[in-house]
N, C-alpha and C. Protein backbone atom coordinates (compact mmCIF):
# COMPACT_ATOMS: atom_id res chain seq x y z
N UNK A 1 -47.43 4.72 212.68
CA UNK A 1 -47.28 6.13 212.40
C UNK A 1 -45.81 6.50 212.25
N UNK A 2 -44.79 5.99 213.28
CA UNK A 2 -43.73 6.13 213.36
C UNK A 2 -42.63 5.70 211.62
N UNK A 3 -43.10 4.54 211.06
CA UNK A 3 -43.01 4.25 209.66
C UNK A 3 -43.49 5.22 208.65
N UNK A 4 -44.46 5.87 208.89
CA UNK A 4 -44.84 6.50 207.79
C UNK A 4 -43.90 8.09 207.76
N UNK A 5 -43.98 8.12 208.74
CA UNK A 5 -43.03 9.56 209.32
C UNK A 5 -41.72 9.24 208.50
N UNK A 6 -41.20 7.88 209.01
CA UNK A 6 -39.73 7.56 208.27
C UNK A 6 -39.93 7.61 207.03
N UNK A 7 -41.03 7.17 206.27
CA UNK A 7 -41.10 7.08 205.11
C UNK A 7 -41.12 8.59 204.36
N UNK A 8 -41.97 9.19 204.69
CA UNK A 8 -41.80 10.60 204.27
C UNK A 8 -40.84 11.36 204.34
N UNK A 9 -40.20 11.17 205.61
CA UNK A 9 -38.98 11.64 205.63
C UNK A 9 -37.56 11.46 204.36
N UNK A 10 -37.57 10.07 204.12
CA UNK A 10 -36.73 9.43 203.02
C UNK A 10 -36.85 9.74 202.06
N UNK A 11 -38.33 9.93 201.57
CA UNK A 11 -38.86 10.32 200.01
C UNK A 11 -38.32 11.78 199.90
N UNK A 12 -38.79 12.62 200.57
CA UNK A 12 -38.38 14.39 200.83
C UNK A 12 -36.67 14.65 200.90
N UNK A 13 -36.00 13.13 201.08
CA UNK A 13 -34.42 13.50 201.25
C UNK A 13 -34.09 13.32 199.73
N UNK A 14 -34.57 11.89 199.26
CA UNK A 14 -33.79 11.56 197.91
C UNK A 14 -34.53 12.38 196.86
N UNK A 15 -35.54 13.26 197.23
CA UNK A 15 -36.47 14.33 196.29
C UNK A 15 -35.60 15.60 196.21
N UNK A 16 -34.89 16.19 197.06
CA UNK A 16 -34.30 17.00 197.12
C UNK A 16 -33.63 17.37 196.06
N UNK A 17 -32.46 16.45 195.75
CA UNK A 17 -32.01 16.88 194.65
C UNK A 17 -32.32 16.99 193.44
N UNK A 18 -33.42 16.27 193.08
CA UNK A 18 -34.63 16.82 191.79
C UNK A 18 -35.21 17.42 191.80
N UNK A 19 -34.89 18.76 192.54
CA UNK A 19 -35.82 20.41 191.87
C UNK A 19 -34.69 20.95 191.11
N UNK A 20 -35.06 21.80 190.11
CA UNK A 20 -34.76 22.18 189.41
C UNK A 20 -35.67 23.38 188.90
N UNK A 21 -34.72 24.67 188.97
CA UNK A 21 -34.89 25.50 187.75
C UNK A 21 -35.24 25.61 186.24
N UNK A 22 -36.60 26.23 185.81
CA UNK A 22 -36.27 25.75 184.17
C UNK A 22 -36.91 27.30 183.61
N UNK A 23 -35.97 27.28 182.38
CA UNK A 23 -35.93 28.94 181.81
C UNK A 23 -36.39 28.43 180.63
N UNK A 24 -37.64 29.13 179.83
CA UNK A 24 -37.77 28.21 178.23
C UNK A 24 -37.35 29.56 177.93
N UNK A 25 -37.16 29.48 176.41
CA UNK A 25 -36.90 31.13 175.37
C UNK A 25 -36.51 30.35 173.84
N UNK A 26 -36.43 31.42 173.12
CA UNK A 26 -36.16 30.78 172.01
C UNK A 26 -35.00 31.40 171.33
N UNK A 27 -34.14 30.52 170.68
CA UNK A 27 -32.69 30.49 170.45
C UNK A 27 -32.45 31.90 169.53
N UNK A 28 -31.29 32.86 170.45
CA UNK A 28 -31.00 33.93 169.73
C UNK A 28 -29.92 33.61 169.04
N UNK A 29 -28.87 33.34 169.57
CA UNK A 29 -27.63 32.82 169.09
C UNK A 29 -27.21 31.51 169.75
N UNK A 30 -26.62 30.84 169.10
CA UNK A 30 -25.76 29.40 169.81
C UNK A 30 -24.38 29.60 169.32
N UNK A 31 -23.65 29.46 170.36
CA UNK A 31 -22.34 29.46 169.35
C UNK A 31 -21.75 27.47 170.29
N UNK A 32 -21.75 26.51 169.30
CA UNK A 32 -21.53 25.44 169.57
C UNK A 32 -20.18 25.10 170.17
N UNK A 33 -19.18 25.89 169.86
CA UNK A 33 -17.91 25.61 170.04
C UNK A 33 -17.67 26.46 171.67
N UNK A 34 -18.25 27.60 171.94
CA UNK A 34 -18.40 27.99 173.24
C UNK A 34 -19.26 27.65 174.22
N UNK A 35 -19.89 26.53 173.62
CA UNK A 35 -21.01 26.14 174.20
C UNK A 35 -22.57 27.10 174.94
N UNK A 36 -22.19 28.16 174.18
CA UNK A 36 -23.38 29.36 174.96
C UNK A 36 -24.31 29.05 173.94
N UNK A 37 -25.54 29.21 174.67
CA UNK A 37 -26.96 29.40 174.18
C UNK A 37 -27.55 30.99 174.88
N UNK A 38 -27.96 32.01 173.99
CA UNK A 38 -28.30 33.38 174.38
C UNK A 38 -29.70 33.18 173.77
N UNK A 39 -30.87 33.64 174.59
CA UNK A 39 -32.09 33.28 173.92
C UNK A 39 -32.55 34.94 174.05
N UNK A 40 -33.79 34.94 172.73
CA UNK A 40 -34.21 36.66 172.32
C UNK A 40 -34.40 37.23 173.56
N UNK A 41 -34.47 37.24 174.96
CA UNK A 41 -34.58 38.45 175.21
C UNK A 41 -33.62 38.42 176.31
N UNK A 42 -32.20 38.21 175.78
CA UNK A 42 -30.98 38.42 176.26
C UNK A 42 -30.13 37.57 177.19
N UNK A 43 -30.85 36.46 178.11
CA UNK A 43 -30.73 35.44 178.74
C UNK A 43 -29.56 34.80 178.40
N UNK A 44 -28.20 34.70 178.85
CA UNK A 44 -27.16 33.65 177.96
C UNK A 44 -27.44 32.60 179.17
N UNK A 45 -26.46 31.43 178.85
CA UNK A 45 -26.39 30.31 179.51
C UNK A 45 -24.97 29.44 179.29
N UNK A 46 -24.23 29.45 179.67
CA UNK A 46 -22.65 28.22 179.27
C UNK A 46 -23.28 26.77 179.54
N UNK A 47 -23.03 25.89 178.84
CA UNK A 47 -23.22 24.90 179.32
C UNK A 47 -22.32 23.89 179.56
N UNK A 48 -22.28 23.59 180.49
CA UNK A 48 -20.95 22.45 180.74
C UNK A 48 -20.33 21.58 179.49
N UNK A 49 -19.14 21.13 180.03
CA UNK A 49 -18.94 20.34 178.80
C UNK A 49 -19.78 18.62 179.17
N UNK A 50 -19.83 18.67 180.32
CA UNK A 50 -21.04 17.63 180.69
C UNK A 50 -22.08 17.20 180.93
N UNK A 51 -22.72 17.81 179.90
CA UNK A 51 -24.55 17.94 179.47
C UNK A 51 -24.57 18.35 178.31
N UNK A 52 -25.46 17.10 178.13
CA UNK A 52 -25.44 17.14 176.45
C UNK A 52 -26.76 17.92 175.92
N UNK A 53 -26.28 18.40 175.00
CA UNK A 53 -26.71 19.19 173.85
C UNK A 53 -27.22 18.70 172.71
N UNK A 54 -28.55 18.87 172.96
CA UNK A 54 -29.22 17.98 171.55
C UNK A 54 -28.85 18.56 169.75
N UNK A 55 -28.89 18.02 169.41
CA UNK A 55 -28.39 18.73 168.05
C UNK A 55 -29.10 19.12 167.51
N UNK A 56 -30.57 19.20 167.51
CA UNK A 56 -31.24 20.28 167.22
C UNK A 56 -31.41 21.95 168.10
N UNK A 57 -30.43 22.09 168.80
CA UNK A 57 -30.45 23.24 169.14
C UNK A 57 -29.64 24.16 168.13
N UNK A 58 -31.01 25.09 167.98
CA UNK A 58 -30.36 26.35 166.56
C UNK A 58 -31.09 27.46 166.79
N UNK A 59 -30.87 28.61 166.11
CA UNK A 59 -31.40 29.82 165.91
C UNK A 59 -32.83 29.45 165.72
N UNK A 60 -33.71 30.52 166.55
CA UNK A 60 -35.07 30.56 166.27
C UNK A 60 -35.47 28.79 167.07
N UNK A 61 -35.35 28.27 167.46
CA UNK A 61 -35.53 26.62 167.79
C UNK A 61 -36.13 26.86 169.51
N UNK A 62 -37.01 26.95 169.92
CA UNK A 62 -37.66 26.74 171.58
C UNK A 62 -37.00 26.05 171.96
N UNK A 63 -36.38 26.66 173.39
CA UNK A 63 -35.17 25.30 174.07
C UNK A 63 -35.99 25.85 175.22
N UNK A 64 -35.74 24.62 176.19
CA UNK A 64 -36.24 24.58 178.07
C UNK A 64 -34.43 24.26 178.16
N UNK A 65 -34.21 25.01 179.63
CA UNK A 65 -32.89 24.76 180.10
C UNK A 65 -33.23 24.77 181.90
N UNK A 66 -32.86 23.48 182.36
CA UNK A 66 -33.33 23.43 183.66
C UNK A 66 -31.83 23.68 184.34
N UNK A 67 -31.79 24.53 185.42
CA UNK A 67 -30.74 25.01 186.10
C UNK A 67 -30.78 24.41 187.43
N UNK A 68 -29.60 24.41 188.35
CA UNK A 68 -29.61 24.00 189.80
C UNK A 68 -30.61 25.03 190.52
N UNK A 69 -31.56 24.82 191.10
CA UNK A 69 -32.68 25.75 191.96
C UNK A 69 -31.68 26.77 192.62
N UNK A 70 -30.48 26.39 193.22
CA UNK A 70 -29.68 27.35 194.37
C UNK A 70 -28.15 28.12 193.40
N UNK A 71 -28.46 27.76 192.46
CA UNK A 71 -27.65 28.24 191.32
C UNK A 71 -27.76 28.20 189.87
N UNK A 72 -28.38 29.16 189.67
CA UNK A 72 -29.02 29.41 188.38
C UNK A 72 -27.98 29.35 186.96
N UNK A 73 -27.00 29.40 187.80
CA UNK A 73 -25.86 29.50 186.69
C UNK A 73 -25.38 28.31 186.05
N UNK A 74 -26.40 27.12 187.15
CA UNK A 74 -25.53 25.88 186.89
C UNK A 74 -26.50 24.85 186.19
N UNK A 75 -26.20 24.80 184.75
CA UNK A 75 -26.99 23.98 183.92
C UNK A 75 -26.71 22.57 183.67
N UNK A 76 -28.29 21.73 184.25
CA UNK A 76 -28.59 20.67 184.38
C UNK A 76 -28.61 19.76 182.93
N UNK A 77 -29.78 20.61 182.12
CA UNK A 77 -30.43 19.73 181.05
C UNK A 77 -30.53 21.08 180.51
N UNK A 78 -30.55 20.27 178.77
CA UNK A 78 -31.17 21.35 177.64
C UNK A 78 -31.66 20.57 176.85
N UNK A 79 -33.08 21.20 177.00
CA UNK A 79 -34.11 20.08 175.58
C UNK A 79 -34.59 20.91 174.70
N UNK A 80 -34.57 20.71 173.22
CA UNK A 80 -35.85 21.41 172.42
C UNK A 80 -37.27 21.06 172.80
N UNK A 81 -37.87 21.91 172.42
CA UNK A 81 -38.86 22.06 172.77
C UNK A 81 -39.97 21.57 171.36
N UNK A 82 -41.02 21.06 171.34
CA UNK A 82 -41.51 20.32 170.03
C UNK A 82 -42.25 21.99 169.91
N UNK A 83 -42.48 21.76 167.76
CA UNK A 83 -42.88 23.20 168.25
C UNK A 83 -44.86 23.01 167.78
């Protein structure tokens, strides 16, 4: 019993840092060189210069953007979305 306890315990530690926030919307503006994505109903987002940006992100294009759970401001991933 005492193993399984440890075990759960371990899984729930290195799980932690894979939650994540995710906002879908669809692309109002991108401006590539500022790296902002603003989706139609007003939502902006900066995205680091260290997370990449698929190159199909464009106007009108369904994007998912998963954020840090304890900071929404802080963007993880950006995927299109198939449509």
């Amino acid at each position: 019993m005492k193993k399984l306890v440890l075990a759960l315990a371990a899984v729930t530690f290195l799980a932690g840092g894979a939650f994540a926030a995710q906002t879908n919307g669809v692309v109002k503006e991108y401006n590539a060189e500022s790296r902002v994505i603003t989706f139609e109903d007003g939502t902006s987002f900066t995205i680091p210069a260290d997370v990449a940006i698929p190159p199909e992100v464009a106007v009108g294009k369904s994007v998912s953007i998963d954020t840090d759970e304890n900071d929404a401001t802080i963007v993880k991933t950006v995927l299109v979305n198939p449509m």
